[in-house]
C-alpha atoms as a PDB file:
ATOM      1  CA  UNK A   1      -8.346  14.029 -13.812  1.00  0.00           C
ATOM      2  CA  UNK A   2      -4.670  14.400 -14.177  1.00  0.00           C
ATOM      3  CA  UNK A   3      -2.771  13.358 -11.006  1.00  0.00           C
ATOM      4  CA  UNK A   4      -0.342  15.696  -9.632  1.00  0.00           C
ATOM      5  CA  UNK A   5       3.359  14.794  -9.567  1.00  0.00           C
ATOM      6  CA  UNK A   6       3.477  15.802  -5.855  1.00  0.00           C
ATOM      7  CA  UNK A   7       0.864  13.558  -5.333  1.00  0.00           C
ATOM      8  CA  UNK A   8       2.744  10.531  -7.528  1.00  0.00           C
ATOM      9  CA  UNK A   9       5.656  11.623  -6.047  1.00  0.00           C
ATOM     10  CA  UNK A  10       4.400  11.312  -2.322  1.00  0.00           C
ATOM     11  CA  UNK A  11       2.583   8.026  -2.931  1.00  0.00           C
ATOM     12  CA  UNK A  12       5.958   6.488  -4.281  1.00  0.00           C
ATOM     13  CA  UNK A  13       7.165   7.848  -0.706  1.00  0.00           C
ATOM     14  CA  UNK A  14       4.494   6.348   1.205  1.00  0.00           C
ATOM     15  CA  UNK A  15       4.860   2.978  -1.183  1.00  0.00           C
ATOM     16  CA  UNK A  16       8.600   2.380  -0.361  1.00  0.00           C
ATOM     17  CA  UNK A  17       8.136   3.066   3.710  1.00  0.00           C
ATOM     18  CA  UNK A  18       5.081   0.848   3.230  1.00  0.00           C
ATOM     19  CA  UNK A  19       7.355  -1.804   1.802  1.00  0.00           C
ATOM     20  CA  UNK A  20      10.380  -1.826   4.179  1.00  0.00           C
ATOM     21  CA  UNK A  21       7.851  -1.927   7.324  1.00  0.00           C
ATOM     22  CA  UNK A  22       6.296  -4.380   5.530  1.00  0.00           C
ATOM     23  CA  UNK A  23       9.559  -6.702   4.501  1.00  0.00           C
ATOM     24  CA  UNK A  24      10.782  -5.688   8.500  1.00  0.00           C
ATOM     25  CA  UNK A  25       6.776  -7.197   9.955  1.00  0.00           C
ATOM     26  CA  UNK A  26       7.328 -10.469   8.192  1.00  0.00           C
ATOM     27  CA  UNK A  27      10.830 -11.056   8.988  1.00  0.00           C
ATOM     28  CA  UNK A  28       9.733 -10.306  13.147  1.00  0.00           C
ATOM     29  CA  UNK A  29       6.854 -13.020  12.201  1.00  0.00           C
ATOM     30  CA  UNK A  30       9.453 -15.472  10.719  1.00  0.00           C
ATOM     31  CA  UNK A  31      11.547 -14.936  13.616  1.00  0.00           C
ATOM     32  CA  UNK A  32       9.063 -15.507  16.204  1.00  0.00           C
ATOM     33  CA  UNK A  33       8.244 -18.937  14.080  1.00  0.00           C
ATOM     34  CA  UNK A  34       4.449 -17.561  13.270  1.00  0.00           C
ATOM     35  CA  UNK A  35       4.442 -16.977   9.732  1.00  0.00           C
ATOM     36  CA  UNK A  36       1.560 -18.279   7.723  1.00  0.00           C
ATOM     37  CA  UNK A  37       0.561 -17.441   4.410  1.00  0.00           C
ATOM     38  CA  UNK A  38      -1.966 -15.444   6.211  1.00  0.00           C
ATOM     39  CA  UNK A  39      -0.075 -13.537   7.251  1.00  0.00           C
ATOM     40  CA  UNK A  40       1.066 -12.175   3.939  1.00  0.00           C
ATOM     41  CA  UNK A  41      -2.710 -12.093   3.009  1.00  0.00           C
ATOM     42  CA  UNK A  42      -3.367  -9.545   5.792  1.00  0.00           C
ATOM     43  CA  UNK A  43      -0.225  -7.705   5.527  1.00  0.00           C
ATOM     44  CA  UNK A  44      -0.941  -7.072   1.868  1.00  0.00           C
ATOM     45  CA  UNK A  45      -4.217  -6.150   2.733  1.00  0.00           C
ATOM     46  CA  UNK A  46      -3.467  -3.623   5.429  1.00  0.00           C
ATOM     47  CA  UNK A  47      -0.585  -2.094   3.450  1.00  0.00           C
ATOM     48  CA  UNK A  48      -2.772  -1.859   0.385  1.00  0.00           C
ATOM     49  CA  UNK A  49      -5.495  -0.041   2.414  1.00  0.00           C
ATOM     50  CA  UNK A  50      -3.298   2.270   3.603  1.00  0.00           C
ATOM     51  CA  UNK A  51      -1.689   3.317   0.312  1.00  0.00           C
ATOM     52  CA  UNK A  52      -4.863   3.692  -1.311  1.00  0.00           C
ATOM     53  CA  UNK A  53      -5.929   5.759   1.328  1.00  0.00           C
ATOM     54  CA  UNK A  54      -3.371   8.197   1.348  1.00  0.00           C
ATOM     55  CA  UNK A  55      -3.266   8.596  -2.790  1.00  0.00           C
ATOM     56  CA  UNK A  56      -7.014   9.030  -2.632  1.00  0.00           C
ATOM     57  CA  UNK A  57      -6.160  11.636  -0.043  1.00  0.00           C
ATOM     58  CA  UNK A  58      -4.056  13.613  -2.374  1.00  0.00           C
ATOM     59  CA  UNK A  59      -6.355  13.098  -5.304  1.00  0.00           C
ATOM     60  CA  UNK A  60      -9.154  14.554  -2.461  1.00  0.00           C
ATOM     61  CA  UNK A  61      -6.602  17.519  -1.660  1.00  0.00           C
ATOM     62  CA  UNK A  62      -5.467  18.277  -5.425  1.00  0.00           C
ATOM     63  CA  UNK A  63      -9.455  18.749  -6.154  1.00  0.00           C
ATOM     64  CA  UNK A  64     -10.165  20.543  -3.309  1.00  0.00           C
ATOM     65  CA  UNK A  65      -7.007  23.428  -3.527  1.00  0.00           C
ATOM     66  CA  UNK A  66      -9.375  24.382  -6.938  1.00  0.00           C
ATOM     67  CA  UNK A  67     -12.507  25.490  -5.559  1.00  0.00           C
ATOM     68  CA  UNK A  68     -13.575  27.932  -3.090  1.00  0.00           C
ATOM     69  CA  UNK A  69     -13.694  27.230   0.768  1.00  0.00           C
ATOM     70  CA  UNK A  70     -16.711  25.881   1.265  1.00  0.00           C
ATOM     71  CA  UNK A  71     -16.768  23.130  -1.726  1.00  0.00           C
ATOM     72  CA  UNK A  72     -13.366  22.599  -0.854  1.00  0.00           C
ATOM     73  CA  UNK A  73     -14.427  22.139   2.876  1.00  0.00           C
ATOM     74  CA  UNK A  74     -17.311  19.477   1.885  1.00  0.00           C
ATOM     75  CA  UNK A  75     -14.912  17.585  -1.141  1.00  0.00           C
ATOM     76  CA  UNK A  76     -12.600  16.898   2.151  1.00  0.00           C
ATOM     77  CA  UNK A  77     -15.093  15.863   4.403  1.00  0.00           C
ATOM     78  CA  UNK A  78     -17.152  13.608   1.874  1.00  0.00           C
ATOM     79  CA  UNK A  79     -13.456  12.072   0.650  1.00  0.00           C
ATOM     80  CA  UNK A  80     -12.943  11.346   4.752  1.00  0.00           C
ATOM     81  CA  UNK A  81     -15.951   9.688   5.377  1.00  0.00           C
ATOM     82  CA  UNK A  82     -15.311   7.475   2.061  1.00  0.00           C
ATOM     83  CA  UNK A  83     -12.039   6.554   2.918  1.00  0.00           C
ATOM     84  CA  UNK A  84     -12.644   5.650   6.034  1.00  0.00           C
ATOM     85  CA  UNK A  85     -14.945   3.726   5.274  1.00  0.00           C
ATOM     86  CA  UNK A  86     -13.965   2.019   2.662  1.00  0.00           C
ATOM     87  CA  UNK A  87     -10.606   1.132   5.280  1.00  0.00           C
ATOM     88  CA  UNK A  88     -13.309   0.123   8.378  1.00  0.00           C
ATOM     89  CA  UNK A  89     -15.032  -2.326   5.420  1.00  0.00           C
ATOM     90  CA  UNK A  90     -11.450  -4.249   4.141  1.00  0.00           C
ATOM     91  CA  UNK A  91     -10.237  -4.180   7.994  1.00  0.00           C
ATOM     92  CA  UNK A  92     -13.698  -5.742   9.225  1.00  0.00           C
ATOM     93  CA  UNK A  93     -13.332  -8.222   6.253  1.00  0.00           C
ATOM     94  CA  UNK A  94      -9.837  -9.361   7.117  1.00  0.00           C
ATOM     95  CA  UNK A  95     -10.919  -9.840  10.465  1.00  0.00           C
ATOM     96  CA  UNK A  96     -13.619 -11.852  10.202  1.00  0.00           C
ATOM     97  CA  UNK A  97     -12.166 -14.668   8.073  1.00  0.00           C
ATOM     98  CA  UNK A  98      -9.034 -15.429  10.039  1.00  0.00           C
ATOM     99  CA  UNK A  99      -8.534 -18.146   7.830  1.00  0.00           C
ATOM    100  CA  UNK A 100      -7.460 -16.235   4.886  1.00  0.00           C
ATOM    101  CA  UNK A 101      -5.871 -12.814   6.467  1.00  0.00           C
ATOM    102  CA  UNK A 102      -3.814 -12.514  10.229  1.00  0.00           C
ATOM    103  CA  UNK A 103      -5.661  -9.975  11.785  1.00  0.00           C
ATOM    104  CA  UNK A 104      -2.452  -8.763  13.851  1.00  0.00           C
ATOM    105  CA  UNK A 105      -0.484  -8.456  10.564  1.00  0.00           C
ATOM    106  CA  UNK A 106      -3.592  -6.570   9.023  1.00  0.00           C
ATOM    107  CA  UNK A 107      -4.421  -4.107  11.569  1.00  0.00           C
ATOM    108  CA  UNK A 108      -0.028  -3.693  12.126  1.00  0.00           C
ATOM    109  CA  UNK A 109       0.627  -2.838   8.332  1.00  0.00           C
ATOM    110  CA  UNK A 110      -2.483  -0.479   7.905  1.00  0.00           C
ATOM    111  CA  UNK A 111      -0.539   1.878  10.002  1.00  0.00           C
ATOM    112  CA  UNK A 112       2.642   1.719   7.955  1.00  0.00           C
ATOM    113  CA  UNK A 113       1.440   4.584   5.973  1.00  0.00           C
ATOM    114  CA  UNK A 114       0.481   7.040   8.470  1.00  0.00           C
ATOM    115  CA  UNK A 115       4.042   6.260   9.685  1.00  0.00           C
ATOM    116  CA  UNK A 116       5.532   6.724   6.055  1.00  0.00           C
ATOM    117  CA  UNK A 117       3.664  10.366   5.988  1.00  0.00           C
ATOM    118  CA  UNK A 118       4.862  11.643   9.553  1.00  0.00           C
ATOM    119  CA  UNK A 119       8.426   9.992   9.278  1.00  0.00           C
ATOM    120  CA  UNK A 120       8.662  12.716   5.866  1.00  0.00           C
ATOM    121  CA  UNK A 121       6.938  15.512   7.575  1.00  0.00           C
ATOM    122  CA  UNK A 122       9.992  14.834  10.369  1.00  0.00           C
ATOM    123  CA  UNK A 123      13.082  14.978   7.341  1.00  0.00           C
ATOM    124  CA  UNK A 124      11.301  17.514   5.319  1.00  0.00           C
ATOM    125  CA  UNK A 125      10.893  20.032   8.454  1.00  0.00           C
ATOM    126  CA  UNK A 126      12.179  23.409   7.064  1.00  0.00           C
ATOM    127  CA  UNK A 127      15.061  24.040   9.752  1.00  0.00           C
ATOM    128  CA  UNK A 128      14.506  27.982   9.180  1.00  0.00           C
ATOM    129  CA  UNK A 129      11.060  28.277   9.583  1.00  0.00           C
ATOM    130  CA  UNK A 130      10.020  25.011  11.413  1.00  0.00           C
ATOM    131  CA  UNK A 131       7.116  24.566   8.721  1.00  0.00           C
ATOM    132  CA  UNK A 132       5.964  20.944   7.955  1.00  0.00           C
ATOM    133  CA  UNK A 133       5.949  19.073   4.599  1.00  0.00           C
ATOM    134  CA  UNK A 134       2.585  19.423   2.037  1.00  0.00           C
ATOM    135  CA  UNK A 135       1.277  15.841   3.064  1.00  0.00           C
ATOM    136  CA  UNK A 136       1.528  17.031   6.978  1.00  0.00           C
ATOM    137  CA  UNK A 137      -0.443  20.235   6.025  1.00  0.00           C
ATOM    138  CA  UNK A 138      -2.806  18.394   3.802  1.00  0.00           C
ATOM    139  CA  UNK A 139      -3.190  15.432   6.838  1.00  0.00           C
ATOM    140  CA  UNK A 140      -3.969  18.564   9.197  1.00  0.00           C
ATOM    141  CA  UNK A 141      -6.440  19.997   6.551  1.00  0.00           C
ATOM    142  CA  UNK A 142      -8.245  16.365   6.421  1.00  0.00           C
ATOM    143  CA  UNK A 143      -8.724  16.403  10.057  1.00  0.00           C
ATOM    144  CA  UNK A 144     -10.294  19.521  10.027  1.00  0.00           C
ATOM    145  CA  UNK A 145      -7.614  21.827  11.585  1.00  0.00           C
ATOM    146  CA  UNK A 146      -6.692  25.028  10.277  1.00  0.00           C
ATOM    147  CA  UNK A 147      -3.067  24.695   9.729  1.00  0.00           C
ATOM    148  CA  UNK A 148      -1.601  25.694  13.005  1.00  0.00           C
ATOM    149  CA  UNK A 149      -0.648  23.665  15.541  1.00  0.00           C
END
């Protein structure tokens, strides 16, 4: 499957934002003089899981927009409950051996992407028409809604 260059385009979005929180978490960590190479561990982990998440998200949407509603409808729902998972499985994992990943640093950086995708719905608002950005619409479509909100 080819990827989409709105999709490589988006994920290089999410990827920088993802970076930057992550660069701002660790220097708020050094500050407060708790900074342990576990920290790094988790953070890589959470950011990780949340990149991955939102490129197999557009991968998800790009297949979907290609076949009628209903298969469209259960590729979304199927790619949901995979991703998901797959995030509830690396989150348990980095919680459970505190020894290797901060579980603070984890759980904090797993969130920089959803942050990443509504902070570029926000600057790509059409002024005009008030309409959000494609990953907004396609974040609506994953949860299920319809488009309006």
């Amino acid at each position: 499957m080819k990827i989409d260059p709105t999709v490589k385009k988006e994920t290089i979005y999410v990827c920088v934002v993802t970076l930057i929180l992550s660069m701002l978490m660790e220097s708020v960590f050094l500050i407060l003089r708790q900074w342990h190479l576990t920290v790094l561990f988790g953070n890589l982990v959470g950011a990780g899981t949340g990149i991955l998440n939102f490129f197999l998200l557009g991968l998800s949407v790009q297949k979907a927009v290609k076949k009628e509603e209903t298969r469209a409808k259960e590729i979304l729902r199927a790619s949901h409950a995979l991703r998901y998972a797959l995030m509830v499985i690396l989150v348990l994992i980095a919680i459970l051996i505190p020894s290797v990943f901060n579980m603070w640093a984890t759980l904090i950086s797993l969130l920089f992407a959803t942050i990443a995708v509504y902070t570029r719905a926000i600057f790509n608002k059409d002024k005009k028409t008030g309409t959000a950005s494609a990953p907004a619409a396609a974040d609506n479509a994953d949860n299920g809604g319809d488009g309006e909100e």
